[in-house]
N, C-alpha and C. Protein backbone atom coordinates (compact mmCIF):
# COMPACT_ATOMS: atom_id res chain seq x y z
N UNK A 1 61.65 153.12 -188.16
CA UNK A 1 61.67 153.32 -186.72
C UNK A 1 60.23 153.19 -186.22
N UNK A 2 60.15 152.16 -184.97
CA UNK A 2 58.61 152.10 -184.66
C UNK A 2 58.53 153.70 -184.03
N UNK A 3 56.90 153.37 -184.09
CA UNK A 3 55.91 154.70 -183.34
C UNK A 3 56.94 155.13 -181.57
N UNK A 4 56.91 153.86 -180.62
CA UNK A 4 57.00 153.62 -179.57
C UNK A 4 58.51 154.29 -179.94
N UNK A 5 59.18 154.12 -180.60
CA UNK A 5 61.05 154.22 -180.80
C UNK A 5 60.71 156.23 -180.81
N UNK A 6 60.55 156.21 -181.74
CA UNK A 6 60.00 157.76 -181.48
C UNK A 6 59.32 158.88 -180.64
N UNK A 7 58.48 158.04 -180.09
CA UNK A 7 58.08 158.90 -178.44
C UNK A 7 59.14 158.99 -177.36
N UNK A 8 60.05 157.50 -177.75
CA UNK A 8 60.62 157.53 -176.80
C UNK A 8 62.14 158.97 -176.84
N UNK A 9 62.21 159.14 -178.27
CA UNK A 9 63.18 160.10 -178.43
C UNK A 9 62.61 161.20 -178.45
N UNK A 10 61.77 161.60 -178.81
CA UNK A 10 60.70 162.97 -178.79
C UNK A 10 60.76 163.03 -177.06
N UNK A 11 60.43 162.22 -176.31
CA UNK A 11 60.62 162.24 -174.49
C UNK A 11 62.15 162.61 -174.17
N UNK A 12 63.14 161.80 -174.68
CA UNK A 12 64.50 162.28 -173.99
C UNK A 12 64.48 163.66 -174.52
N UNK A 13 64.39 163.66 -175.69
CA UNK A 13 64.62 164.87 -176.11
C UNK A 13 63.97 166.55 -175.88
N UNK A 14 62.82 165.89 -175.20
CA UNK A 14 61.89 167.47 -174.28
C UNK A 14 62.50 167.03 -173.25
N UNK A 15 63.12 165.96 -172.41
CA UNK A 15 63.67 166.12 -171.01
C UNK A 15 65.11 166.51 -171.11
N UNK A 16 65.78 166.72 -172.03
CA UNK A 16 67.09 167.26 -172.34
C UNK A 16 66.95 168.80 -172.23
N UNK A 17 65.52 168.92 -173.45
CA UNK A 17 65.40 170.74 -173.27
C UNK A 17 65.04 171.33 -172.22
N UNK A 18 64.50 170.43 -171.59
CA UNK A 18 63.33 171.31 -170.07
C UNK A 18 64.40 170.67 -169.33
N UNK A 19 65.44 169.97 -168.99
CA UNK A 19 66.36 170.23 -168.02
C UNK A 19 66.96 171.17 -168.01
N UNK A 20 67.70 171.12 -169.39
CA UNK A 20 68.85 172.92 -169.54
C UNK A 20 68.13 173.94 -168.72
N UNK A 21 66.60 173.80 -169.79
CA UNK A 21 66.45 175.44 -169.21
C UNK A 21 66.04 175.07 -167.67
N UNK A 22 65.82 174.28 -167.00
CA UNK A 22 65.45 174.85 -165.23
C UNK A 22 67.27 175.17 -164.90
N UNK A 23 67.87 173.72 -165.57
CA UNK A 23 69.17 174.02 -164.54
C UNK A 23 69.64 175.95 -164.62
N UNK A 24 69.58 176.57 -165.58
CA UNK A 24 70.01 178.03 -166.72
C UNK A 24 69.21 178.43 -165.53
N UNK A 25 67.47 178.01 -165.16
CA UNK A 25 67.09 179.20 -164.58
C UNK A 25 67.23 179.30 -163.10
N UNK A 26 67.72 178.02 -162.29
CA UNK A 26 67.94 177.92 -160.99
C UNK A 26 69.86 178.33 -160.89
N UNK A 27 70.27 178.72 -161.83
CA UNK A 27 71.71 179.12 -162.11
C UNK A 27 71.01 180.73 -161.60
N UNK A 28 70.43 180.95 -162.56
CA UNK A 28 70.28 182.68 -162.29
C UNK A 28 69.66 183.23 -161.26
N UNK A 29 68.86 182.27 -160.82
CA UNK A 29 68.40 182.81 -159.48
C UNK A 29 69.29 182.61 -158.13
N UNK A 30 70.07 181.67 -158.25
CA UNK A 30 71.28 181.26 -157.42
C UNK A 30 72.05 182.90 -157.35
N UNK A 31 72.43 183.10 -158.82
CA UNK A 31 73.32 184.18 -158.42
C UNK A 31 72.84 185.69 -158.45
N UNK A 32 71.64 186.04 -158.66
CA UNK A 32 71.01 186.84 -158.42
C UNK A 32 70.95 186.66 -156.52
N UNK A 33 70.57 185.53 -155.82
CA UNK A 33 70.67 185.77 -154.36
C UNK A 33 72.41 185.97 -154.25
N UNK A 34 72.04 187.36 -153.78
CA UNK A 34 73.14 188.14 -152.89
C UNK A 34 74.12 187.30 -151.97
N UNK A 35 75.30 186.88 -151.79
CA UNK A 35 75.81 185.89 -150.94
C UNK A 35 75.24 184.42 -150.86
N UNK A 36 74.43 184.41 -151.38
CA UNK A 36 74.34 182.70 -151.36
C UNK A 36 75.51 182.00 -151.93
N UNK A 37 75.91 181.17 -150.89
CA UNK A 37 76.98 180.13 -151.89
C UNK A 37 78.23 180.72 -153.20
N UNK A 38 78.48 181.87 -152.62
CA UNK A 38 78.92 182.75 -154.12
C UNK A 38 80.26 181.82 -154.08
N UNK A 39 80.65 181.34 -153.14
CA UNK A 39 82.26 181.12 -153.19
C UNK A 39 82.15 179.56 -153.73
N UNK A 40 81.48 178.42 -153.28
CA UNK A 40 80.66 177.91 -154.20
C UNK A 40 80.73 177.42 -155.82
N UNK A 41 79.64 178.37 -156.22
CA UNK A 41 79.52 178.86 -157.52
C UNK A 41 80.67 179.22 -157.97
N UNK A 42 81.33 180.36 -157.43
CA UNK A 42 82.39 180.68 -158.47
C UNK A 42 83.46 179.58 -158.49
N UNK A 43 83.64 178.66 -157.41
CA UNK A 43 84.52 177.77 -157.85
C UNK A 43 84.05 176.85 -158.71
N UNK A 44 83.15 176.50 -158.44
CA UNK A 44 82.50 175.12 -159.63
C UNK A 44 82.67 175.98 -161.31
N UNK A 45 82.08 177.77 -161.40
CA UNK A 45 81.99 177.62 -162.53
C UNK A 45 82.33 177.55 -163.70
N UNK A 46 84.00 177.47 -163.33
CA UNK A 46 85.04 176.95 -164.43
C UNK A 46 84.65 175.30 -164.93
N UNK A 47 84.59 174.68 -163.75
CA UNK A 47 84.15 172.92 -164.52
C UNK A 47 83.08 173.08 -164.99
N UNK A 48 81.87 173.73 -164.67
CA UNK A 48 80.23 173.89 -165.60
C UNK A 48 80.80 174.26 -166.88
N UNK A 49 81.23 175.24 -166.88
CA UNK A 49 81.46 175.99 -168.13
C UNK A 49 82.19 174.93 -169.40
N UNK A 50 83.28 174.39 -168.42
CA UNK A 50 84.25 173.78 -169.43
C UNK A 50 83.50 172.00 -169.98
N UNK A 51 82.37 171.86 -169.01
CA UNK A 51 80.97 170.55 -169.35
C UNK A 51 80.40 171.24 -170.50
N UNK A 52 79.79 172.71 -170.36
CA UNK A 52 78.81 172.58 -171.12
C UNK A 52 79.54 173.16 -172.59
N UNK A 53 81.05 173.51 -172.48
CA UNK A 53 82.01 173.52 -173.62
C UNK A 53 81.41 172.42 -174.54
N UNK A 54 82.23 171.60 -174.06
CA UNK A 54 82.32 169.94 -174.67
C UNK A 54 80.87 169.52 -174.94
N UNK A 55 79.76 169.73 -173.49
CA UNK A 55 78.56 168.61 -174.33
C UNK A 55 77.78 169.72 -175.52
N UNK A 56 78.15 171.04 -175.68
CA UNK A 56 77.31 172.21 -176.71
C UNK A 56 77.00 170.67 -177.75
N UNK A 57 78.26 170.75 -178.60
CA UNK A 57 77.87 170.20 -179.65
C UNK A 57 77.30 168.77 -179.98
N UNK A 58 77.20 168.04 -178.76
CA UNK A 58 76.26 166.57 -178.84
C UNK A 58 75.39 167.17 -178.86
N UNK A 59 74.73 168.10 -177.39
CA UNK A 59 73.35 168.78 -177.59
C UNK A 59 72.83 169.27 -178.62
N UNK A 60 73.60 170.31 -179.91
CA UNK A 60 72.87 170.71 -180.63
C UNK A 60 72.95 169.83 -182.08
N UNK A 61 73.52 168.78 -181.77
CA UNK A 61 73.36 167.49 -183.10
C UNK A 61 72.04 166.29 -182.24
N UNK A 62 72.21 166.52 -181.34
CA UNK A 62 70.57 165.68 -180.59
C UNK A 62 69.28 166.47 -180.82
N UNK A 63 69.41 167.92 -180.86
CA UNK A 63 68.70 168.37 -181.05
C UNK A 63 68.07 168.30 -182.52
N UNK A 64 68.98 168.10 -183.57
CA UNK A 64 68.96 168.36 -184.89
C UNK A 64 68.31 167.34 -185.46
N UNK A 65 68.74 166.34 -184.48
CA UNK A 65 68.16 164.84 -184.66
C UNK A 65 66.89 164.65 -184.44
N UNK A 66 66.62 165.29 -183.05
CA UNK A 66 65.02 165.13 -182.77
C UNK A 66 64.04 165.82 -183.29
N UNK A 67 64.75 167.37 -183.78
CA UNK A 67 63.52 168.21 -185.19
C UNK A 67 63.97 167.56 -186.32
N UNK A 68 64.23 166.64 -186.79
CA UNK A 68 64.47 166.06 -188.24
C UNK A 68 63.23 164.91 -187.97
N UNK A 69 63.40 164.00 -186.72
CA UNK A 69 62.53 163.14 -186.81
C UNK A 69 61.17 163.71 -186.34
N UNK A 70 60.52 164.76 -186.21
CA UNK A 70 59.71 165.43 -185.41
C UNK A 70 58.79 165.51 -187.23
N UNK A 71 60.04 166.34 -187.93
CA UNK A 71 59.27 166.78 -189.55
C UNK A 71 58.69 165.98 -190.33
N UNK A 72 59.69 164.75 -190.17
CA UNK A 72 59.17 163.37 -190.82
C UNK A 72 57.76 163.41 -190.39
N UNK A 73 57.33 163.16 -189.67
CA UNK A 73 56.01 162.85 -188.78
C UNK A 73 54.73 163.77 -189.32
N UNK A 74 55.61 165.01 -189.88
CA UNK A 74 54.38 165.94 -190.38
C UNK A 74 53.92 166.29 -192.08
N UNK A 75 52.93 166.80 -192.04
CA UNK A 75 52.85 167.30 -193.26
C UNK A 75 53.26 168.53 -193.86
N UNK A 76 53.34 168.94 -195.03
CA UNK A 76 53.51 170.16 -195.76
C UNK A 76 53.57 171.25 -195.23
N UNK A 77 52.43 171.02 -194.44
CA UNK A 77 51.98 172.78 -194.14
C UNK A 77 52.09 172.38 -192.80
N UNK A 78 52.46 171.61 -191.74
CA UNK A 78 53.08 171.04 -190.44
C UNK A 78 54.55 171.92 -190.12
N UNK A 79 54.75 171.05 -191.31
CA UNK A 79 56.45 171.44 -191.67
C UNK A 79 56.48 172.64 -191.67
N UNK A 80 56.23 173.67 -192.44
CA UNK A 80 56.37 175.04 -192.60
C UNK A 80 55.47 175.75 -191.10
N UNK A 81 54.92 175.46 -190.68
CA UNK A 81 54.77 175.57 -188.59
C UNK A 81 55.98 175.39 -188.47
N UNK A 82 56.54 175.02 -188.22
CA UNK A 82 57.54 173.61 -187.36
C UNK A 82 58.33 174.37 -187.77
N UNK A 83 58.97 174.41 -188.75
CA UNK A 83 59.99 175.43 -189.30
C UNK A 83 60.26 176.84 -189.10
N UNK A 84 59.10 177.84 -189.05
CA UNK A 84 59.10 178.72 -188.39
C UNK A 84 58.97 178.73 -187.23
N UNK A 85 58.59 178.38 -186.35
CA UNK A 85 58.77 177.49 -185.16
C UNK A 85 60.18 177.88 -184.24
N UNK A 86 60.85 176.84 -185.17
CA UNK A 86 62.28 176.45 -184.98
C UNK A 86 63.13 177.75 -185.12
N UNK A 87 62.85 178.66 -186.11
CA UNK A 87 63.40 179.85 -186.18
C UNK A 87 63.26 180.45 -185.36
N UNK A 88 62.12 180.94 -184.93
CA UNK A 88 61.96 182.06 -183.23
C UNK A 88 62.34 181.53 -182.31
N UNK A 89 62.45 179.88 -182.39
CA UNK A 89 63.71 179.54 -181.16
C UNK A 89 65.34 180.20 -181.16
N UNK A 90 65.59 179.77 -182.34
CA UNK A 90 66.49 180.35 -182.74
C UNK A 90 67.30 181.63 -182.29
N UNK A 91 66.14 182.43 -182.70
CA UNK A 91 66.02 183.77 -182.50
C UNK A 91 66.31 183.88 -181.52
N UNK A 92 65.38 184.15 -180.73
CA UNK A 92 65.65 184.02 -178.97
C UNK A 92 66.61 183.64 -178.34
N UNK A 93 66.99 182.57 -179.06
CA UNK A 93 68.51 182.08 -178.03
C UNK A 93 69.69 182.70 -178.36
N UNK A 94 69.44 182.91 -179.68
CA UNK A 94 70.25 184.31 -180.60
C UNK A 94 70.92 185.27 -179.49
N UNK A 95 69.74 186.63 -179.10
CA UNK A 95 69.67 187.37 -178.43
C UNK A 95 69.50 187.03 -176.89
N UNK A 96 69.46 186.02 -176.30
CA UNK A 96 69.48 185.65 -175.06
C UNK A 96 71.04 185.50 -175.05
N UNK A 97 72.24 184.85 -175.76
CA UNK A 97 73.35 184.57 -175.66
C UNK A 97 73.71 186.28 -176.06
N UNK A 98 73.48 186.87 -176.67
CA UNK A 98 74.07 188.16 -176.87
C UNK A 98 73.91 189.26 -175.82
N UNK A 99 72.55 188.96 -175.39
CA UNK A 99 72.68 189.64 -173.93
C UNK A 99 73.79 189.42 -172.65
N UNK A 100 74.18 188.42 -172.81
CA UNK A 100 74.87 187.88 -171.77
C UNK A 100 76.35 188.55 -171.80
């Protein structure tokens, strides 16, 4: 895979992650405002829900894809960063979904 083939997936792939999370955080501030649009929201959020059903598992095999080709790229002691890394993401999203 060229250099250029790889930025270019390392790019979709931070604009995949940094979309979720604004859309997640302009979700919560939506419904944190009191009466905004509630009727809205609550109707759409059966079809969101039942989207982000279905795309979970492309997302987290794109994802898997883009830290596999991310490791390639590094060394030994890169890798073991990167790896722990990947775990406190983990983590976090762990307990961010369990909060909910």
């Amino acid at each position: 895979m060229t250099s250029s083939r790889k930025w270019m997936w390392a790019a979709l792939g931070l604009t995949l992650i940094v979309g979720t999370g604004l859309g997640v955080a302009l979700d919560r501030l939506l419904l944190e405002r009191e009466g905004y649009h509630e009727k809205t929201i609550a109707s759409n959020r059966g079809r969101a829900h039942a989207f982000w059903s279905e795309s979970r598992a492309a997302f987290d095999t794109l994802r898997q894809e883009f830290r596999q080709e991310i490791r390639v790229l590094l060394n030994p002691e890169q890798q073991k960063i990167f790896d722990e890394m990947v775990a406190r993401e983990a983590e976090k999203r762990k307990r961010r979904h369990q909060e909910r």
